[in-house]
N, C-alpha and C. Protein backbone atom coordinates (compact mmCIF):
# COMPACT_ATOMS: atom_id res chain seq x y z
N UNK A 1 0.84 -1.19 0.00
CA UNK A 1 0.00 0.00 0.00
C UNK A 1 0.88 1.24 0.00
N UNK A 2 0.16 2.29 -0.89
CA UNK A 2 0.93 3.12 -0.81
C UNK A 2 0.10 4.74 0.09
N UNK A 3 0.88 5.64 0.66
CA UNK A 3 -0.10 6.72 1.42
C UNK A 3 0.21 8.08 0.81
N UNK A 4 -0.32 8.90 0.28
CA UNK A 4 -0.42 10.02 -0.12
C UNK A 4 -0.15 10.81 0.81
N UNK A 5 0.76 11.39 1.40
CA UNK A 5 1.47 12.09 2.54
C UNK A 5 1.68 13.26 2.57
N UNK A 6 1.90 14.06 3.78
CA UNK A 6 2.78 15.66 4.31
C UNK A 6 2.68 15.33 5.59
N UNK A 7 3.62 15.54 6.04
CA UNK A 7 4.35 15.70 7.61
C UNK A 7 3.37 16.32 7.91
N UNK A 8 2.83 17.76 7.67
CA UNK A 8 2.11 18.45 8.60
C UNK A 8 0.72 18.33 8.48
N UNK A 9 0.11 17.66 7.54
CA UNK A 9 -1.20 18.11 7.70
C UNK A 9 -1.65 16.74 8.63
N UNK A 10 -3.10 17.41 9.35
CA UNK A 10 -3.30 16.95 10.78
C UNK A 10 -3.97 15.38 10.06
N UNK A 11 -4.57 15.13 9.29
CA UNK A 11 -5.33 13.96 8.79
C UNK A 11 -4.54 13.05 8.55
N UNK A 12 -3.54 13.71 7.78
CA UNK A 12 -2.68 12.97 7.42
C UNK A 12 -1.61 11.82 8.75
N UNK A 13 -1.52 12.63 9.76
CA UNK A 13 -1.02 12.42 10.98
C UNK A 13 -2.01 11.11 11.57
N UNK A 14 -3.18 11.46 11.25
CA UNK A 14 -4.17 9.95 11.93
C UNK A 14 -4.05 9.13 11.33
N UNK A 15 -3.46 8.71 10.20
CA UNK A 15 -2.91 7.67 9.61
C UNK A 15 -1.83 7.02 9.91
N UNK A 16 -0.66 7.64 9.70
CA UNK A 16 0.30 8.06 10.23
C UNK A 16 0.41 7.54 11.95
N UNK A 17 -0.26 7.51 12.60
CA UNK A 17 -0.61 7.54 13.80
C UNK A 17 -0.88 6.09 14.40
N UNK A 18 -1.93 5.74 13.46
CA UNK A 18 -2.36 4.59 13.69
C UNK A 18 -1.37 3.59 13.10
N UNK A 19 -0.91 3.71 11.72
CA UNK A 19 0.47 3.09 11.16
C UNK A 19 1.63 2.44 12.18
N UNK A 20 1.76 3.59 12.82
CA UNK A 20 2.99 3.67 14.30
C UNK A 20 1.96 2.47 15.48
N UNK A 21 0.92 2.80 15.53
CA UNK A 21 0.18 1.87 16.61
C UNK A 21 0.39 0.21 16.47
N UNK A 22 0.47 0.17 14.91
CA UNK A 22 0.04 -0.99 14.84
C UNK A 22 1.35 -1.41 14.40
N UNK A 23 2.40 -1.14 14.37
CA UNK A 23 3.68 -1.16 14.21
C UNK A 23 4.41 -2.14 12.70
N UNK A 24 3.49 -1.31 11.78
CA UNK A 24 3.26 -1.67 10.21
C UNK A 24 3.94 -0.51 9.01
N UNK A 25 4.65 -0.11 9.78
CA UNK A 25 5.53 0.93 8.89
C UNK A 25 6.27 0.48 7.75
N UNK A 26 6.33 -0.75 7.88
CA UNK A 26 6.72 -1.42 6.61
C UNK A 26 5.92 -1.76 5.16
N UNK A 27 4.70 -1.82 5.95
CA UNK A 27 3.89 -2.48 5.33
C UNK A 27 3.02 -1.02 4.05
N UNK A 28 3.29 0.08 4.89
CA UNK A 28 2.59 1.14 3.95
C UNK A 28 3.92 2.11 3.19
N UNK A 29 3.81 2.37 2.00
CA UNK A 29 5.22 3.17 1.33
C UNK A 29 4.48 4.76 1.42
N UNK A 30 5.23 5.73 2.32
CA UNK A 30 4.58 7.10 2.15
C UNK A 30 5.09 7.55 0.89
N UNK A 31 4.04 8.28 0.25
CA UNK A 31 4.31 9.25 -1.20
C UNK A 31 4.06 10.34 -0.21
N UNK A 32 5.20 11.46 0.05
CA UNK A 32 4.88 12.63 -0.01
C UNK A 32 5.03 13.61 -0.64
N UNK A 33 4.23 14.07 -0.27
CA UNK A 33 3.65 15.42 -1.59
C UNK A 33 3.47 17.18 -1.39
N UNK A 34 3.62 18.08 -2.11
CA UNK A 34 4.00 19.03 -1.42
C UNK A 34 2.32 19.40 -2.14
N UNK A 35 1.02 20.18 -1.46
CA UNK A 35 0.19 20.11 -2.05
C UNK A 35 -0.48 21.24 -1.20
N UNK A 36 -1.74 22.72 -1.59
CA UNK A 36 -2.47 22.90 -0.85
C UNK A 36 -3.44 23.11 -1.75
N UNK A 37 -4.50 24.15 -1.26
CA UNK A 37 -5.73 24.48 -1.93
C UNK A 37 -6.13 25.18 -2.85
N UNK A 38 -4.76 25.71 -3.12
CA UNK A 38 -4.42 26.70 -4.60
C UNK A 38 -3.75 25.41 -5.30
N UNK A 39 -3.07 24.86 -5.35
CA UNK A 39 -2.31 24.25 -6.35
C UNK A 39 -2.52 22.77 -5.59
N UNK A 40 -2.62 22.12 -6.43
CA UNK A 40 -3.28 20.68 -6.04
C UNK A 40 -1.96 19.49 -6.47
N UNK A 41 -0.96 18.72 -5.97
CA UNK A 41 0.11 17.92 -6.21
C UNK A 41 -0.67 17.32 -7.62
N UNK A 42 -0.25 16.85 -8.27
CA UNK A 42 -0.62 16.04 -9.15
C UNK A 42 -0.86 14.28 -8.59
N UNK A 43 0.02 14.02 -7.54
CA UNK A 43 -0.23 12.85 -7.41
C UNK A 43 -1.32 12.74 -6.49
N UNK A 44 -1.88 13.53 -5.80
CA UNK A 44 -2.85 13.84 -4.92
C UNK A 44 -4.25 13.46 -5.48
N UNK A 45 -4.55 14.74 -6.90
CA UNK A 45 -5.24 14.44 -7.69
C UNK A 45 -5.77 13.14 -8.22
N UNK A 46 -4.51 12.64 -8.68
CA UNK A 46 -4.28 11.25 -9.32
C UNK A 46 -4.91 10.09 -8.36
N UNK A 47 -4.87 10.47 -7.03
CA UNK A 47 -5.54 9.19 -6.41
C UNK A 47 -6.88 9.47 -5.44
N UNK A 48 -7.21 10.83 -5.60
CA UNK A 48 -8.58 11.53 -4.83
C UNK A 48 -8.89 12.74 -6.01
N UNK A 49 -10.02 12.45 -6.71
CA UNK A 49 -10.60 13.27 -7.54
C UNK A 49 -10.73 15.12 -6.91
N UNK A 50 -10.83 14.83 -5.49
CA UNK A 50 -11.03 16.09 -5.02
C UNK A 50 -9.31 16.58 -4.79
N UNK A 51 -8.84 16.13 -4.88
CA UNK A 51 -7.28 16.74 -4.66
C UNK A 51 -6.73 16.76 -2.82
N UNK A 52 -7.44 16.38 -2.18
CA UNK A 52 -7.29 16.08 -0.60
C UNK A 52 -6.31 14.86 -0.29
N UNK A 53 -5.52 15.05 0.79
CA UNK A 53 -5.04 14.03 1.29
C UNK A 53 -5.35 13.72 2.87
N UNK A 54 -5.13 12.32 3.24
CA UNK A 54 -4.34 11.31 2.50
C UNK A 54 -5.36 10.46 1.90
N UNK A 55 -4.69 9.34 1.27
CA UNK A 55 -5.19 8.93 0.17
C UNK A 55 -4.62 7.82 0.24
N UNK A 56 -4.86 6.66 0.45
CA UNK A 56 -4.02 5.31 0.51
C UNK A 56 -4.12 4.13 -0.77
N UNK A 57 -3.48 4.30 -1.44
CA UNK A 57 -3.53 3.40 -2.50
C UNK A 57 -3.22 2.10 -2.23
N UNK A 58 -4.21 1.11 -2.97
CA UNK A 58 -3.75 -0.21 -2.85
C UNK A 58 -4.18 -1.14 -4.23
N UNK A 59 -3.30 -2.05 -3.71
CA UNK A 59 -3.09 -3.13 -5.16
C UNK A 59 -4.20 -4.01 -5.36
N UNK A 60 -5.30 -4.07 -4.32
CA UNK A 60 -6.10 -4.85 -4.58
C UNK A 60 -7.81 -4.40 -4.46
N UNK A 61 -7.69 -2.97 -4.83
CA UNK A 61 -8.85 -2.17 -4.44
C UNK A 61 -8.69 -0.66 -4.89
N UNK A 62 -9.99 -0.11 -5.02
CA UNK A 62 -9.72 0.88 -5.53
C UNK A 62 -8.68 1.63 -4.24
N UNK A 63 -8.24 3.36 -4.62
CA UNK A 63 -7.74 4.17 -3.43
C UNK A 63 -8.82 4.72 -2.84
N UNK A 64 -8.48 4.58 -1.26
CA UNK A 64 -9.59 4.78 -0.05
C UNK A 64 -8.83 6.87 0.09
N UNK A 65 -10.00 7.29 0.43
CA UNK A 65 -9.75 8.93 0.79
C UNK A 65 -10.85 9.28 1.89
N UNK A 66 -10.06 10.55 2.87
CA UNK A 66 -10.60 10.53 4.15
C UNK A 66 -9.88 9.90 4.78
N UNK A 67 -9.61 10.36 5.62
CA UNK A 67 -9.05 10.00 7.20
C UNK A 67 -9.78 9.13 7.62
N UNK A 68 -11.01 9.20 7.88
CA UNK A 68 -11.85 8.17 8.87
C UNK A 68 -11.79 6.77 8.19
N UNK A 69 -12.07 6.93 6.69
CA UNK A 69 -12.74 5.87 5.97
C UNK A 69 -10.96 4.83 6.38
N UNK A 70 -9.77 5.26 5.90
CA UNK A 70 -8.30 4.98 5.88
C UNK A 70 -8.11 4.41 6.90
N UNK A 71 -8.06 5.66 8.07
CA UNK A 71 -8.42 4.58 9.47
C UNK A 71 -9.33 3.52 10.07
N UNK A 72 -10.37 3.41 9.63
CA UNK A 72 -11.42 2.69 9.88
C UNK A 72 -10.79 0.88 9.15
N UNK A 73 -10.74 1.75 7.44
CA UNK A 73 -9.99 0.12 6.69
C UNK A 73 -8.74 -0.59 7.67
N UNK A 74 -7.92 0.71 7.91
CA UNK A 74 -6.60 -0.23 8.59
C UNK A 74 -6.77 -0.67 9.91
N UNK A 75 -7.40 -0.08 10.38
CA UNK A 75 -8.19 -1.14 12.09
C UNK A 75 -8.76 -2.12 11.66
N UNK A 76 -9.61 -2.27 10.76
CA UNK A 76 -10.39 -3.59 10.37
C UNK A 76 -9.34 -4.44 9.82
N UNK A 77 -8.29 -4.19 9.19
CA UNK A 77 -7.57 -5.22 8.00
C UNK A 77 -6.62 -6.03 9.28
N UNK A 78 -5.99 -4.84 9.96
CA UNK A 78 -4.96 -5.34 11.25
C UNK A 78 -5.24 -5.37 12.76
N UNK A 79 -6.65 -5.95 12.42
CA UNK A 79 -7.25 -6.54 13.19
C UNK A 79 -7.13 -5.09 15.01
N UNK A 80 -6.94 -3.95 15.01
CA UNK A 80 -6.56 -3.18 15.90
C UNK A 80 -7.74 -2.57 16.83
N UNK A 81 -8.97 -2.55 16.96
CA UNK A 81 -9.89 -2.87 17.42
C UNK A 81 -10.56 -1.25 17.53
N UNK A 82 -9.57 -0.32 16.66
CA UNK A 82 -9.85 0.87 17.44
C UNK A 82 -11.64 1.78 17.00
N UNK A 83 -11.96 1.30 16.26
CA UNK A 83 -13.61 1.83 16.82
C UNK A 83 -14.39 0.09 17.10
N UNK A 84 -13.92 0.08 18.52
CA UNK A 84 -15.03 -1.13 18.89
C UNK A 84 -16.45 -0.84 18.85
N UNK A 85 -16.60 -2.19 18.76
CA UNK A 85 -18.39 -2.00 18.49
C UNK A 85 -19.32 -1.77 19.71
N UNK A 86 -18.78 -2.01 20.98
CA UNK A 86 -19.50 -1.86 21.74
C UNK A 86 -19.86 0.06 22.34
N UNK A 87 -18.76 0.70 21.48
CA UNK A 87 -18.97 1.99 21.52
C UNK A 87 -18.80 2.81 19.95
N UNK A 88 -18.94 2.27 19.12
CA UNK A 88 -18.58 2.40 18.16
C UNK A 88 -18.93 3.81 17.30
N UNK A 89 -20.27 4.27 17.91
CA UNK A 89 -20.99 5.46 17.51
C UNK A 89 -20.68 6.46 18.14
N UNK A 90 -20.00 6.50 19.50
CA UNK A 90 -19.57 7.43 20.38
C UNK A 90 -18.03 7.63 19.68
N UNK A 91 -17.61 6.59 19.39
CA UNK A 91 -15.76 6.76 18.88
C UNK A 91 -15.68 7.68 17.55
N UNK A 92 -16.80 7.34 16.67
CA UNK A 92 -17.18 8.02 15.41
C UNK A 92 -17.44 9.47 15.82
N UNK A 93 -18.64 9.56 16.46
CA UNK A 93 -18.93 10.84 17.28
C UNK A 93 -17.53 11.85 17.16
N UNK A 94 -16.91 11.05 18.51
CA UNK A 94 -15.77 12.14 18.95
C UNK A 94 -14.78 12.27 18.12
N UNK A 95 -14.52 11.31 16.88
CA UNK A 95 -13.49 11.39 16.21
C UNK A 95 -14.05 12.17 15.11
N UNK A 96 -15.36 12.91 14.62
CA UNK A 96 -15.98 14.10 14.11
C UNK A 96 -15.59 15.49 14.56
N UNK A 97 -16.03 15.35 15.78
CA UNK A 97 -15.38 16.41 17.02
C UNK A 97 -13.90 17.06 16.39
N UNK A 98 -13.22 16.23 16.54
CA UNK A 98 -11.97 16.56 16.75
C UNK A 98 -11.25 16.57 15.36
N UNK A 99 -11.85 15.98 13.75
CA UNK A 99 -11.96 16.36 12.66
C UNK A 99 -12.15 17.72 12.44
N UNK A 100 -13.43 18.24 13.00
CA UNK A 100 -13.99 19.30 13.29
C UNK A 100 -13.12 20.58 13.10
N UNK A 101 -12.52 20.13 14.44
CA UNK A 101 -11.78 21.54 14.69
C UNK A 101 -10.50 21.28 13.98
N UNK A 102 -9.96 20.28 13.47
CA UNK A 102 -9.19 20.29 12.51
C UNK A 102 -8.97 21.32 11.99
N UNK A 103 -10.10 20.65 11.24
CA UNK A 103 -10.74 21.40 10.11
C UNK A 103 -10.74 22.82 9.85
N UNK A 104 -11.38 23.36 11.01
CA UNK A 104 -11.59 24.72 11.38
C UNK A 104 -10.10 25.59 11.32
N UNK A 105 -9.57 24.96 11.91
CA UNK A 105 -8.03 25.50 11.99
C UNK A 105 -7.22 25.43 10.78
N UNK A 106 -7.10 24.49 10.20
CA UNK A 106 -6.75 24.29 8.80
C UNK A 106 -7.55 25.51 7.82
N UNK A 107 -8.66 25.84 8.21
CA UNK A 107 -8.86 27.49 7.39
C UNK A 107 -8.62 28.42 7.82
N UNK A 108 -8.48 28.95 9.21
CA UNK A 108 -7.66 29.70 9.42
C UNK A 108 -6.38 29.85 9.03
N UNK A 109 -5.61 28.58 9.03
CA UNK A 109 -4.01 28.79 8.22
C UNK A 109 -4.33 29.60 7.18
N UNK A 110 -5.63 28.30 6.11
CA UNK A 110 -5.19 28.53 4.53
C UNK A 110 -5.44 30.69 4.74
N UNK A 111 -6.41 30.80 5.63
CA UNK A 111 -6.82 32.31 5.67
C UNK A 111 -5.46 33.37 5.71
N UNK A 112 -5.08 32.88 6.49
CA UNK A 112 -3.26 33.70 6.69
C UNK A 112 -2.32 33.38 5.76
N UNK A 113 -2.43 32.24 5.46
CA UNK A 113 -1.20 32.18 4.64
C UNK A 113 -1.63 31.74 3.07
N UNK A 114 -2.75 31.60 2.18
CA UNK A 114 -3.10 31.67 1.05
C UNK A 114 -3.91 32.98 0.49
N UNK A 115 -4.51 33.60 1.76
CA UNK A 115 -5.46 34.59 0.93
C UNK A 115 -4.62 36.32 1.02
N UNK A 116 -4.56 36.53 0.00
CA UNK A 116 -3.80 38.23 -0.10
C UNK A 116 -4.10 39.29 1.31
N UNK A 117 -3.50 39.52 2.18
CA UNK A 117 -3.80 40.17 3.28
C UNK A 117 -4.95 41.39 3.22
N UNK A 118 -5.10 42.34 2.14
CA UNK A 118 -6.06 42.90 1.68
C UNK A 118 -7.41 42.36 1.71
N UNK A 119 -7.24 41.12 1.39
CA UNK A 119 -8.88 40.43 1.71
C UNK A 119 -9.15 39.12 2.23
N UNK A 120 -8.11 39.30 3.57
CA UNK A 120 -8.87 38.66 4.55
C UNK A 120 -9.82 39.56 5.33
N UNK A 121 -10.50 38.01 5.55
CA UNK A 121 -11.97 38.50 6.49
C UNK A 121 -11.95 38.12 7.65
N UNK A 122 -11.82 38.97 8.89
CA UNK A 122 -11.14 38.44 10.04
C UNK A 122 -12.75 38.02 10.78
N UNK A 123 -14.09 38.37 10.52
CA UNK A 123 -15.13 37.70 11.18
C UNK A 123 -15.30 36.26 10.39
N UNK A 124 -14.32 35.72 9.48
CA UNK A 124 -14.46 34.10 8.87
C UNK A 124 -13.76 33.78 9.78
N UNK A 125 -12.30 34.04 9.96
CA UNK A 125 -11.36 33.63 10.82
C UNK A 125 -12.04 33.63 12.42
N UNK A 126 -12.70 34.21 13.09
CA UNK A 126 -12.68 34.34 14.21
C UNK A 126 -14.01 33.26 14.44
N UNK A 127 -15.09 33.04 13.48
CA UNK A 127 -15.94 32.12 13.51
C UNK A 127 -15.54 30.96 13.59
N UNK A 128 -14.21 30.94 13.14
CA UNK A 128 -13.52 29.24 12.58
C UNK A 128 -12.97 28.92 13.74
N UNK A 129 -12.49 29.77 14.14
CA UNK A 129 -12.08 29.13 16.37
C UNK A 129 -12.71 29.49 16.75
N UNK A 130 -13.82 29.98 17.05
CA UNK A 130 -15.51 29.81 17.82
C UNK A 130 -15.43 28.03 17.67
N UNK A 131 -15.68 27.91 16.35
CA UNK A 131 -16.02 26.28 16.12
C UNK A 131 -14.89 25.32 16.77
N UNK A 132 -13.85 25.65 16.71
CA UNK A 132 -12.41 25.03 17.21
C UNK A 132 -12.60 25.02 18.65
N UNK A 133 -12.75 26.02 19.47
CA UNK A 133 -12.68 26.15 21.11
C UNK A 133 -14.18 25.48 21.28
N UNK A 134 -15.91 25.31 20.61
CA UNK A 134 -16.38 25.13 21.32
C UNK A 134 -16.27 23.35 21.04
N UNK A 135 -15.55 23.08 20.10
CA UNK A 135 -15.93 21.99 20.28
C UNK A 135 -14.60 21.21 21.10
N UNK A 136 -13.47 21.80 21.49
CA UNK A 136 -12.54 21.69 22.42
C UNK A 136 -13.89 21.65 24.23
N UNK A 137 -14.28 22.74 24.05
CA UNK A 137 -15.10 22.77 25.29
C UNK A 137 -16.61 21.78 25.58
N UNK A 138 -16.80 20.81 24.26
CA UNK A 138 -17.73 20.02 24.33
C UNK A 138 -16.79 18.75 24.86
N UNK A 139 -15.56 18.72 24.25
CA UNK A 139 -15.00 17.13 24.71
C UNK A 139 -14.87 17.44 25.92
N UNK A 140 -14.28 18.55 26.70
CA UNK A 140 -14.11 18.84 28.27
C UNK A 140 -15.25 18.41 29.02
N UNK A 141 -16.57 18.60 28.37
CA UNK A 141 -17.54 18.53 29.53
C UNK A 141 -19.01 17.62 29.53
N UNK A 142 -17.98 16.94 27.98
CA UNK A 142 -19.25 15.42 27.77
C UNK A 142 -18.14 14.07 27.53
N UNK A 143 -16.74 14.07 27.57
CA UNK A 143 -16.44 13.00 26.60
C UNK A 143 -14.89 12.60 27.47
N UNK A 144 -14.98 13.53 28.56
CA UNK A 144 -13.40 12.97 29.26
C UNK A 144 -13.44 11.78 29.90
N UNK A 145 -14.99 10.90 29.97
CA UNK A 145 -14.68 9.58 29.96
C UNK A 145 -14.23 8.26 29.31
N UNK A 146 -14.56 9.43 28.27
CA UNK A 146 -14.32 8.23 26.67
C UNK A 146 -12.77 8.42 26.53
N UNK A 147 -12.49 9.58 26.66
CA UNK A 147 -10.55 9.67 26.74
C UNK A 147 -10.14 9.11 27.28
N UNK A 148 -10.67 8.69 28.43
CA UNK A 148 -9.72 7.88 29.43
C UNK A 148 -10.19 6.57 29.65
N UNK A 149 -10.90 6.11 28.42
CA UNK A 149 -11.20 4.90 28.68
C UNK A 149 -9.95 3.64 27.72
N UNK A 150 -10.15 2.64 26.77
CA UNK A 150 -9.61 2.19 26.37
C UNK A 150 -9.13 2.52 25.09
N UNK A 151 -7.99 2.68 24.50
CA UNK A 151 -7.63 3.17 23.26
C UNK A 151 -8.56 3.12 22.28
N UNK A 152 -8.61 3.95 21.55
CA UNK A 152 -9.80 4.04 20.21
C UNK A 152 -9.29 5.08 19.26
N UNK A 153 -9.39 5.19 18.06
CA UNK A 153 -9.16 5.83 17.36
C UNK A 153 -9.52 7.42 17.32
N UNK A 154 -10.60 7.61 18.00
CA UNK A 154 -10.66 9.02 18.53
C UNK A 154 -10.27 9.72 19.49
N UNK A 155 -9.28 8.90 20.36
CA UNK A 155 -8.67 9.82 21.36
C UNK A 155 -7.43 10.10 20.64
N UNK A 156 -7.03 9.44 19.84
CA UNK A 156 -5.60 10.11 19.04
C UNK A 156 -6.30 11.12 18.15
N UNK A 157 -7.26 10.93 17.59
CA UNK A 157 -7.81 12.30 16.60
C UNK A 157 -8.13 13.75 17.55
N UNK A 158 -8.44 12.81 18.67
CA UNK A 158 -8.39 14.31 19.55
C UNK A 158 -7.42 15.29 20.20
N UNK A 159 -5.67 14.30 20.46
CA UNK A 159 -4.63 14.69 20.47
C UNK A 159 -4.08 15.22 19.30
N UNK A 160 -4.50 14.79 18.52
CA UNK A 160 -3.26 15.43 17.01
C UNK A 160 -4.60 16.89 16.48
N UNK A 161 -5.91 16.88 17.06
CA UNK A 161 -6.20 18.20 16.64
C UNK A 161 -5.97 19.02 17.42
N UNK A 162 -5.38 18.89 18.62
CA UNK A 162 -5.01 19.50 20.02
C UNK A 162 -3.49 20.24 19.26
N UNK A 163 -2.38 18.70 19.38
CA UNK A 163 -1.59 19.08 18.63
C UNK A 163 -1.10 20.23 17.54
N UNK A 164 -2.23 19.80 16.46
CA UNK A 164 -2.36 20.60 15.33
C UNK A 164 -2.59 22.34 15.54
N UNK A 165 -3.83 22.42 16.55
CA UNK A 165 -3.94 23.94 17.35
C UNK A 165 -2.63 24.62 17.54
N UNK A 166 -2.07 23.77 18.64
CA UNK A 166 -1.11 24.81 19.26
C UNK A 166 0.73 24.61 18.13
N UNK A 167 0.62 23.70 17.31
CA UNK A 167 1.41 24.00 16.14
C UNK A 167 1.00 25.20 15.00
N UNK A 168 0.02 25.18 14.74
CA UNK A 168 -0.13 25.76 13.81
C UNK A 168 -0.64 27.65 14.29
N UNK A 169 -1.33 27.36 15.05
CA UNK A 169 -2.31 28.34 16.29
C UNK A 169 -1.60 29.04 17.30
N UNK A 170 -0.49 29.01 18.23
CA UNK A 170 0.10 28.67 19.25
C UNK A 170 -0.62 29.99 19.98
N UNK A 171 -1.00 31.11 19.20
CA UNK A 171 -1.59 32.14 19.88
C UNK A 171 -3.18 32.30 21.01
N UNK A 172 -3.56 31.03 20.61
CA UNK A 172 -4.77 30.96 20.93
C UNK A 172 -5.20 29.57 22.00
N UNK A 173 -5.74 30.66 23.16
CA UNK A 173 -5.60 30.21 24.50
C UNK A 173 -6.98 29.40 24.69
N UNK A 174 -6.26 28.02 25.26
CA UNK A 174 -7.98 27.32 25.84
C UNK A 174 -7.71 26.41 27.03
N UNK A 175 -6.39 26.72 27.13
CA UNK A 175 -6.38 25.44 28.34
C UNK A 175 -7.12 26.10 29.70
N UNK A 176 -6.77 27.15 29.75
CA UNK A 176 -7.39 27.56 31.06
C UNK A 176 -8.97 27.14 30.94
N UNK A 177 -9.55 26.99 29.94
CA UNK A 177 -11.22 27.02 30.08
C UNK A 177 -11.34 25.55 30.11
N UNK A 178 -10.48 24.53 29.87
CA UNK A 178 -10.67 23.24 29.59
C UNK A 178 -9.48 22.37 30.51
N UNK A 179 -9.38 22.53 31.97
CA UNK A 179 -8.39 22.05 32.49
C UNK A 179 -7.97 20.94 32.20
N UNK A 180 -9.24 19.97 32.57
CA UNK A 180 -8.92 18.61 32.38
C UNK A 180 -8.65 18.16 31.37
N UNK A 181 -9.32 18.24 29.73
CA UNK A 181 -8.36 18.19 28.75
C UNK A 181 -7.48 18.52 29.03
N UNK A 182 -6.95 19.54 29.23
CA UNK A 182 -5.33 20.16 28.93
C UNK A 182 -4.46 19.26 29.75
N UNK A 183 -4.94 18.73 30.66
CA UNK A 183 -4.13 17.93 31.78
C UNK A 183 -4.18 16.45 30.73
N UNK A 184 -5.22 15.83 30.69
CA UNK A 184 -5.30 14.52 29.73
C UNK A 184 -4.09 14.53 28.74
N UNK A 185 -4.25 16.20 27.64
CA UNK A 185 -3.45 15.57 26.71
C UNK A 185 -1.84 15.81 26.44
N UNK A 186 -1.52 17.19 28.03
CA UNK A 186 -0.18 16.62 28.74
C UNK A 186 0.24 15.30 28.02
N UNK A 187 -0.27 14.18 29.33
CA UNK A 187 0.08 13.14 29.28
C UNK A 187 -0.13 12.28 28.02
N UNK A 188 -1.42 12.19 27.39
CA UNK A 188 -1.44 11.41 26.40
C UNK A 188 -0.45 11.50 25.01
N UNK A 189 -0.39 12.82 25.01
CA UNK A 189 1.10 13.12 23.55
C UNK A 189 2.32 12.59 23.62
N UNK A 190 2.78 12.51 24.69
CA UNK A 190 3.58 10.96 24.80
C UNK A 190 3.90 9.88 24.56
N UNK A 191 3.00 9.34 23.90
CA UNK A 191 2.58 7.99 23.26
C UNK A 191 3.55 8.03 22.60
N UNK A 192 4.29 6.80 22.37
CA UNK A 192 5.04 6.76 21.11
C UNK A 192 4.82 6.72 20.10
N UNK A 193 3.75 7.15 19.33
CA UNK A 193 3.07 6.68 18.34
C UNK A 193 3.00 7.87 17.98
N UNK A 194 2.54 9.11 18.80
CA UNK A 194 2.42 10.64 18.68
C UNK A 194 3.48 11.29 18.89
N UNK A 195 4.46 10.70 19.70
CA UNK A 195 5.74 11.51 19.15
C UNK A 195 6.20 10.73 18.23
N UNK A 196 6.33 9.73 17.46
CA UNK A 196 6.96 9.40 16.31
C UNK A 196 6.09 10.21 15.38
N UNK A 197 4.89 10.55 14.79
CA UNK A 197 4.42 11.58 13.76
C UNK A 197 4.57 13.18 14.06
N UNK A 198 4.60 13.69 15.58
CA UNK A 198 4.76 14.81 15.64
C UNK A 198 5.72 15.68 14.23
N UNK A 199 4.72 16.94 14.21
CA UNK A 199 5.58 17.58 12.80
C UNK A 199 6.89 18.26 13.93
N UNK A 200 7.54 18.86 13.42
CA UNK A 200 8.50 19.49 13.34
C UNK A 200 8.81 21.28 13.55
């Protein structure tokens, strides 16, 4: 299999992530690619019609795109259990969550650093971490049981969008409103799995 790659982008990292979990680094060849939302890699293209990564190509199936769908296949194939079924809708849930604010943050970048300073719109930007902090402040005060319960694929999606914040973000304050997260993912970024993808 092959993975449509960048060190930094956060989706890309939950692959990446889970890869390291399941200790199959052999088994997937990263293509990385230098790619954003103005100019689309060609090989990006080539294996996701929409030009998004990552993108996991394989020899015996079409290429899977999306993070969730990627992660979801490689828990099922290597047997890794991480959206069990007995919570399976809650793991989906929170691993939306924390897509979410990805997400959110990832337009704020493209906002600073793709759009001509003349026309940015700083009430888009400031809506886009509204969405980022409240849904930081929904895992604080519905879901810090599910963090601390047994590994699942959405407590790493919730560290690497944590991650992703204060890499990309570093200006923008939430731990004080969200202790116990902030204390959780202290400790949880540790993982060897999350410091072996940490960007740089």
């Amino acid at each position: 299999m092959q993975l449509i790659s960048s060190p930094i982008s956060p989706f890309v990292r939950k692959v990446r992530t889970l890869i390291e979990e399941a200790g199959k680094t052999d088994a997937v060849q990263e293509l990385v690619v230098a790619t954003t939302a103005l100019d689309t890699d060609p090989q990006a293209k080539a294996a996701n019609p929409l030009g998004k990564i990552p993108a996991l190509i394989r020899a015996d199936g079409p290429t899977l795109y999306d993070s969730r769908v990627i992660t979801r296949y490689l828990s099922d194939i290597w047997s890794l259990d991480l959206y069990p079924q007995s919570r399976l809708y809650e793991t989906l849930t929170l691993e939306a969550t924390a897509d979410g604010i990805m997400e959110s943050c990832v337009l704020v970048v493209y906002e600073s650093r793709l759009r001509p300073e003349e026309l940015r719109f700083k009430p888009w930007t400031d809506a886009q971490l509204a969405k980022a902090l409240n849904g930081l402040a929904a895992i604080e005060n519905r879901w810090m049981s599910h963090l601390n319960g047994p590994l699942d694929m959405a407590q790493l999606a919730v560290c690497i969008a944590i991650d992703y914040l204060e890499f990309r973000l570093p200006e923008v304050a939430w731990r004080a409103d969200c202790p116990t997260l902030s204390a959780w993912h202290n400790a949880f970024k540790e993982r060897p799995s999350l410091v072996a993808t940490r960007p740089a």
